[in-house]
C-alpha atoms as a PDB file:
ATOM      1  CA  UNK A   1      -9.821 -21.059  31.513  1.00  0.00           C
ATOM      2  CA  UNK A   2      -9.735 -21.353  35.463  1.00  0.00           C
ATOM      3  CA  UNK A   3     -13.466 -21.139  36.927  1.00  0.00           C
ATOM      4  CA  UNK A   4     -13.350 -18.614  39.284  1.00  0.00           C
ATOM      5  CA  UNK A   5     -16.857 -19.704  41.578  1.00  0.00           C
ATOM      6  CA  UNK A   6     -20.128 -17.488  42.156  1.00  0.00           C
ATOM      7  CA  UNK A   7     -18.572 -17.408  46.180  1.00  0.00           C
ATOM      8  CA  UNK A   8     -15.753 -15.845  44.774  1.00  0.00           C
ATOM      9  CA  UNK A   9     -17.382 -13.695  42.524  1.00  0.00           C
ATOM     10  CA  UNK A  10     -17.147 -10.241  44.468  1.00  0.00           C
ATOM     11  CA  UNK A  11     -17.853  -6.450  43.975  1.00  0.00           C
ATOM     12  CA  UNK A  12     -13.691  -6.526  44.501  1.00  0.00           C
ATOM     13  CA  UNK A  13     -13.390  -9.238  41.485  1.00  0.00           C
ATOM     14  CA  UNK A  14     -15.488  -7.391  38.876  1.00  0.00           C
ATOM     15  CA  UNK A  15     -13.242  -3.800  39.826  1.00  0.00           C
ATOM     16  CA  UNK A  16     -10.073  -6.134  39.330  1.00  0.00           C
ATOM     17  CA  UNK A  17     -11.274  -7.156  36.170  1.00  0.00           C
ATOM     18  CA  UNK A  18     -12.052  -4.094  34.256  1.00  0.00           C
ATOM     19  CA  UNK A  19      -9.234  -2.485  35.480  1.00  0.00           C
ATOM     20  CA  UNK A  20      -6.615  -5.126  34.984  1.00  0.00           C
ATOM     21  CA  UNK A  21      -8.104  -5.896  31.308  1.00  0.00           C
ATOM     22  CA  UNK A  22      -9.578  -9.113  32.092  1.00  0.00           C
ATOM     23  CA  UNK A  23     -12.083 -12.301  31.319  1.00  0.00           C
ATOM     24  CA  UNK A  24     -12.793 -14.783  33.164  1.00  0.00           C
ATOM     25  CA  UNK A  25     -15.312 -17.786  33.780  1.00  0.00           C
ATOM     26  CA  UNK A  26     -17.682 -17.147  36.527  1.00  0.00           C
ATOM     27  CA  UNK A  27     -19.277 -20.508  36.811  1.00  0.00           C
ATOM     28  CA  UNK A  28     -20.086 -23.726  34.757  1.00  0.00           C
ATOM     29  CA  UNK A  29     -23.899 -23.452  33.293  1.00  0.00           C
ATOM     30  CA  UNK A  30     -25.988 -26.303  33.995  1.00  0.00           C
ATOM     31  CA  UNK A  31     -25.915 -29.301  31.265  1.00  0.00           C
ATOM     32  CA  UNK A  32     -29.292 -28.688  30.524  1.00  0.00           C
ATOM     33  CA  UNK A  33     -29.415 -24.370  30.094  1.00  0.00           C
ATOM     34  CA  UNK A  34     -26.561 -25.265  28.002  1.00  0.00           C
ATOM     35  CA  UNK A  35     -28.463 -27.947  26.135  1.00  0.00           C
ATOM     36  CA  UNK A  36     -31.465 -25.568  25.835  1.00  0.00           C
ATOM     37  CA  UNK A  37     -28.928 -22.873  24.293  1.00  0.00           C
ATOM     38  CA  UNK A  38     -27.623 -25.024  21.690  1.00  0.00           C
ATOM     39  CA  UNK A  39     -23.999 -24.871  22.828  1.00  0.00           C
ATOM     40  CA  UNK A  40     -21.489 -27.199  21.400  1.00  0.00           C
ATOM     41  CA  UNK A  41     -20.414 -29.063  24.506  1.00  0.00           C
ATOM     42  CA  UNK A  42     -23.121 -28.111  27.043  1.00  0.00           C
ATOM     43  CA  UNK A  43     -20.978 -30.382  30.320  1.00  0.00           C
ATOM     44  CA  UNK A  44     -18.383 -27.448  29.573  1.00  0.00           C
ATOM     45  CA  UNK A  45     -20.331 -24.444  28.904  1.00  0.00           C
ATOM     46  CA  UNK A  46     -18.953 -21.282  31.045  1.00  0.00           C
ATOM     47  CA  UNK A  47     -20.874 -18.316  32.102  1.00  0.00           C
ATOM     48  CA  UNK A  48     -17.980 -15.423  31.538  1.00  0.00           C
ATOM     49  CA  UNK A  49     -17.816 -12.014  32.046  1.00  0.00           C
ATOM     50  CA  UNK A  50     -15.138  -9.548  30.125  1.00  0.00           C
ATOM     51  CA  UNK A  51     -13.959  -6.021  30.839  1.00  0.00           C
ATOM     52  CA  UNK A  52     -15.481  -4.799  28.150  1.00  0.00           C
ATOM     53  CA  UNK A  53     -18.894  -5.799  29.423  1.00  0.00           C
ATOM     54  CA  UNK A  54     -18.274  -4.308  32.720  1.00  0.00           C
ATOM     55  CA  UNK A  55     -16.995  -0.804  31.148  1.00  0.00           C
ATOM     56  CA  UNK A  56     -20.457  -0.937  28.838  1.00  0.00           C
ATOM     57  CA  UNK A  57     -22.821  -1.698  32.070  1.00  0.00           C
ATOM     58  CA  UNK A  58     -20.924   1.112  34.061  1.00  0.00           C
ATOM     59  CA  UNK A  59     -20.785   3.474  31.518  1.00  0.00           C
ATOM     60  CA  UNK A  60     -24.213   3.183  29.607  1.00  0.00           C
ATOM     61  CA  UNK A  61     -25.953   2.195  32.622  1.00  0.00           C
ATOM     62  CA  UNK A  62     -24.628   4.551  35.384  1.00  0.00           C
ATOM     63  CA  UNK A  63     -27.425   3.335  38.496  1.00  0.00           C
ATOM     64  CA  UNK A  64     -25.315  -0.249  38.016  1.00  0.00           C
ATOM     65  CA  UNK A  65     -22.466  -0.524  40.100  1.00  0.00           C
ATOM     66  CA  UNK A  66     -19.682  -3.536  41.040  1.00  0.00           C
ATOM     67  CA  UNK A  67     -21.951  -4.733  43.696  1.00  0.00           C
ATOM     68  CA  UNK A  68     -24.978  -5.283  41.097  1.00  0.00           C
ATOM     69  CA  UNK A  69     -22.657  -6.522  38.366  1.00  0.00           C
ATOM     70  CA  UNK A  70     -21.211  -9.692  41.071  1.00  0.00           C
ATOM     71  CA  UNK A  71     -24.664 -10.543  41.739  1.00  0.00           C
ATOM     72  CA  UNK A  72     -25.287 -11.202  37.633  1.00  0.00           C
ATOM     73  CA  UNK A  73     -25.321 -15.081  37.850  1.00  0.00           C
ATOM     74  CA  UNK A  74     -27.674 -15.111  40.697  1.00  0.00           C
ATOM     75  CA  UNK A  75     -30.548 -12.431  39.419  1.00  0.00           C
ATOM     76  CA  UNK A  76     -30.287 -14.293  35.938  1.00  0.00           C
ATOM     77  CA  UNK A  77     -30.932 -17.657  37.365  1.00  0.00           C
ATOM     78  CA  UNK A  78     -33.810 -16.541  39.765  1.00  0.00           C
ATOM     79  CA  UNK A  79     -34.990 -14.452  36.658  1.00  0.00           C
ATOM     80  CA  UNK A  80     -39.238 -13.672  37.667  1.00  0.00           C
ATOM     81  CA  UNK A  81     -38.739 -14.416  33.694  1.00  0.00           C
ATOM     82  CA  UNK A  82     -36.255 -15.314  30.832  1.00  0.00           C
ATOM     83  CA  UNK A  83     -36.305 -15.201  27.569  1.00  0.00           C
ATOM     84  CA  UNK A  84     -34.560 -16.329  24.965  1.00  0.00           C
ATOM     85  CA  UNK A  85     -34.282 -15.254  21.055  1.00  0.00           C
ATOM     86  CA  UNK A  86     -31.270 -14.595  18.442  1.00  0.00           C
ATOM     87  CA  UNK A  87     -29.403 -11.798  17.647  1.00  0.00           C
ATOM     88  CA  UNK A  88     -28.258  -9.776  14.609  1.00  0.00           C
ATOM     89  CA  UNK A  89     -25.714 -12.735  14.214  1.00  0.00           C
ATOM     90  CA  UNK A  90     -27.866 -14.989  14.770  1.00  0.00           C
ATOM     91  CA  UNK A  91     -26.840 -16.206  18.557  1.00  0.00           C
ATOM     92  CA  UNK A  92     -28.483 -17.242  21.401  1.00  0.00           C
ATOM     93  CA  UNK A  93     -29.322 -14.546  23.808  1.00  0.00           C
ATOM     94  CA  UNK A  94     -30.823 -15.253  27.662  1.00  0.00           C
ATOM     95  CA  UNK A  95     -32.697 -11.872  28.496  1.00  0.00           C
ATOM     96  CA  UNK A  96     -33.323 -12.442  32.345  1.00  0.00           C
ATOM     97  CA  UNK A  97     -35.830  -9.817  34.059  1.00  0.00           C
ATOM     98  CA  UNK A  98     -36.533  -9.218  38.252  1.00  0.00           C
ATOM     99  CA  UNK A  99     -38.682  -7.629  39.714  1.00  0.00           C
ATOM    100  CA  UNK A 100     -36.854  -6.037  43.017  1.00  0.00           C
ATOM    101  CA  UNK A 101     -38.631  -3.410  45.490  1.00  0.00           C
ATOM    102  CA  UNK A 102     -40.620  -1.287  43.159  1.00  0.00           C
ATOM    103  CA  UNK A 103     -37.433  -1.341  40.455  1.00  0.00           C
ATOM    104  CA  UNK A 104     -36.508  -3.929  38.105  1.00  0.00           C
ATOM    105  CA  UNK A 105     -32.855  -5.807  36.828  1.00  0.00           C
ATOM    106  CA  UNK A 106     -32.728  -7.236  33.156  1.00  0.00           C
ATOM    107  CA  UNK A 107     -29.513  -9.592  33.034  1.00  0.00           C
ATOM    108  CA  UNK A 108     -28.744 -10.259  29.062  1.00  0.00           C
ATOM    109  CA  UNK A 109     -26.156 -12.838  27.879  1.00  0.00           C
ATOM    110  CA  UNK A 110     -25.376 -14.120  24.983  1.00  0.00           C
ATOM    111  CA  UNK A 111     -23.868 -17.290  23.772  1.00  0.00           C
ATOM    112  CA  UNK A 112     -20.323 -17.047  21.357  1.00  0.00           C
ATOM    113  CA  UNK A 113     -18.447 -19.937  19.469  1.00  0.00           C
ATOM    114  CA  UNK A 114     -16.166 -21.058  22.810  1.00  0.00           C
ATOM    115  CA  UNK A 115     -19.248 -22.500  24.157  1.00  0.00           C
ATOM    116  CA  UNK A 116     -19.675 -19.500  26.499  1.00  0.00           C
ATOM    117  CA  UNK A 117     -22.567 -17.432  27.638  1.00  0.00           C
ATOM    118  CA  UNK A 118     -20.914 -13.636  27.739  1.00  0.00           C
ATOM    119  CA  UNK A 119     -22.757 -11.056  30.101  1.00  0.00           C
ATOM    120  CA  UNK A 120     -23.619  -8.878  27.623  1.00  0.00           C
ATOM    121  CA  UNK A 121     -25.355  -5.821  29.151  1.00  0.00           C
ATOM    122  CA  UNK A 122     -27.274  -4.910  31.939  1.00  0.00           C
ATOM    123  CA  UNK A 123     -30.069  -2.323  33.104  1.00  0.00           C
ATOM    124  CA  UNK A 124     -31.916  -1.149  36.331  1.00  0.00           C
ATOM    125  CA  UNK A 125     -34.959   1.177  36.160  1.00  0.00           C
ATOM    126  CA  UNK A 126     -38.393   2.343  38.352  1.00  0.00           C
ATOM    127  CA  UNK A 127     -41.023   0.060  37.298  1.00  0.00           C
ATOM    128  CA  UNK A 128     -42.550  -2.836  36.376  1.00  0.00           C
ATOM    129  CA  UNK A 129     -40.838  -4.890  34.282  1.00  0.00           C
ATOM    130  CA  UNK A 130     -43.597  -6.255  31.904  1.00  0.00           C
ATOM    131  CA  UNK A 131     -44.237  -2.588  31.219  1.00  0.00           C
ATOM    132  CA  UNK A 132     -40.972  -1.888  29.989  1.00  0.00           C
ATOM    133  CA  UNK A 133     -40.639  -1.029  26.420  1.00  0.00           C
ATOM    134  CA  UNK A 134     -37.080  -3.394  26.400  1.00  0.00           C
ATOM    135  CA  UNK A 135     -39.579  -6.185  27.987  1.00  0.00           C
ATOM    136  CA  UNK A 136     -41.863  -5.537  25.197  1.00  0.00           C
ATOM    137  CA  UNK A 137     -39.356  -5.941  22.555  1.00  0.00           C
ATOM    138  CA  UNK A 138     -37.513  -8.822  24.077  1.00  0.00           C
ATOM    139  CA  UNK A 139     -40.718 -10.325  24.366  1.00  0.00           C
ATOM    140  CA  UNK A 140     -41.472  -9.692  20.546  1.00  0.00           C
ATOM    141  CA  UNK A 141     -38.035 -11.011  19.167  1.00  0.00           C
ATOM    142  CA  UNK A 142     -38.480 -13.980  21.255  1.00  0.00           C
ATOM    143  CA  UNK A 143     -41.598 -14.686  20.268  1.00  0.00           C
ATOM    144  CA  UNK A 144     -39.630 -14.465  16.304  1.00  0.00           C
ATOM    145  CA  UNK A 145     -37.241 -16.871  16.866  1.00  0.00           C
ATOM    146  CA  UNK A 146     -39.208 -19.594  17.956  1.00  0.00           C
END
């Protein structure tokens, strides 16, 4: 799969991807992230993004828009904080939370069997983050898979 580059990585790219049914590979993760997240080949991991995710953010999530959604990469990798823990399947997750102007932007991934870390969801709300009741259970599943 083609990487497509974080420069290239528009509000214009994510609209052309849900609409046209798409996934593609936003960037490669760095050797050691990928190391960290137990991938299989962590020179090749890929952080990719799907239509589906895109339809889930915009629909569940309606104060997200394309704008927000091309500036993933970037708020999860100047997270204030990350965290990582396992889901139901037992995968590795990256919950990423910022703190912007009086709101904050949780960024979570999660890692599948192509050596890929999917954008799985994101959210934007009023607050602080670390008094968020998703911080506070992110926190507490973390804290269980260590």
């Amino acid at each position: 799969m083609p990487i497509l580059g974080v420069q290239n990585f528009t509000a214009e790219a994510v609209e052309y991807i849900q609409k046209n049914h798409k996934r593609i590979a936003v960037e490669k993760i760095e050797p050691s992230f990928a190391k960290d997240l137990q991938l299989k080949y962590p020179d090749d991991a890929r952080a990719v993004i799907d239509h589906q995710a895109i339809n889930h953010i915009l629909k569940e999530h309606k104060n997200l828009a394309y704008e927000d959604i091309a500036n993933y990469r970037e708020l999860s990798k100047q997270a204030n904080e990350t965290l990582k823990l396992k889901d139901n399947q037992n995968r590795p997750v990256v919950a990423s939370f910022n703190q912007i102007n009086g709101f904050f932007v949780v960024v979570e991934q999660v890692s599948n069997a192509k050596n890929e870390l999917m954008l799985k969801t994101m959210y934007k709300a009023r607050g602080n983050y670390r008094d968020s009741l998703i911080y506070k259970k992110t926190l507490a599943k973390s804290q269980n898979s260590n």
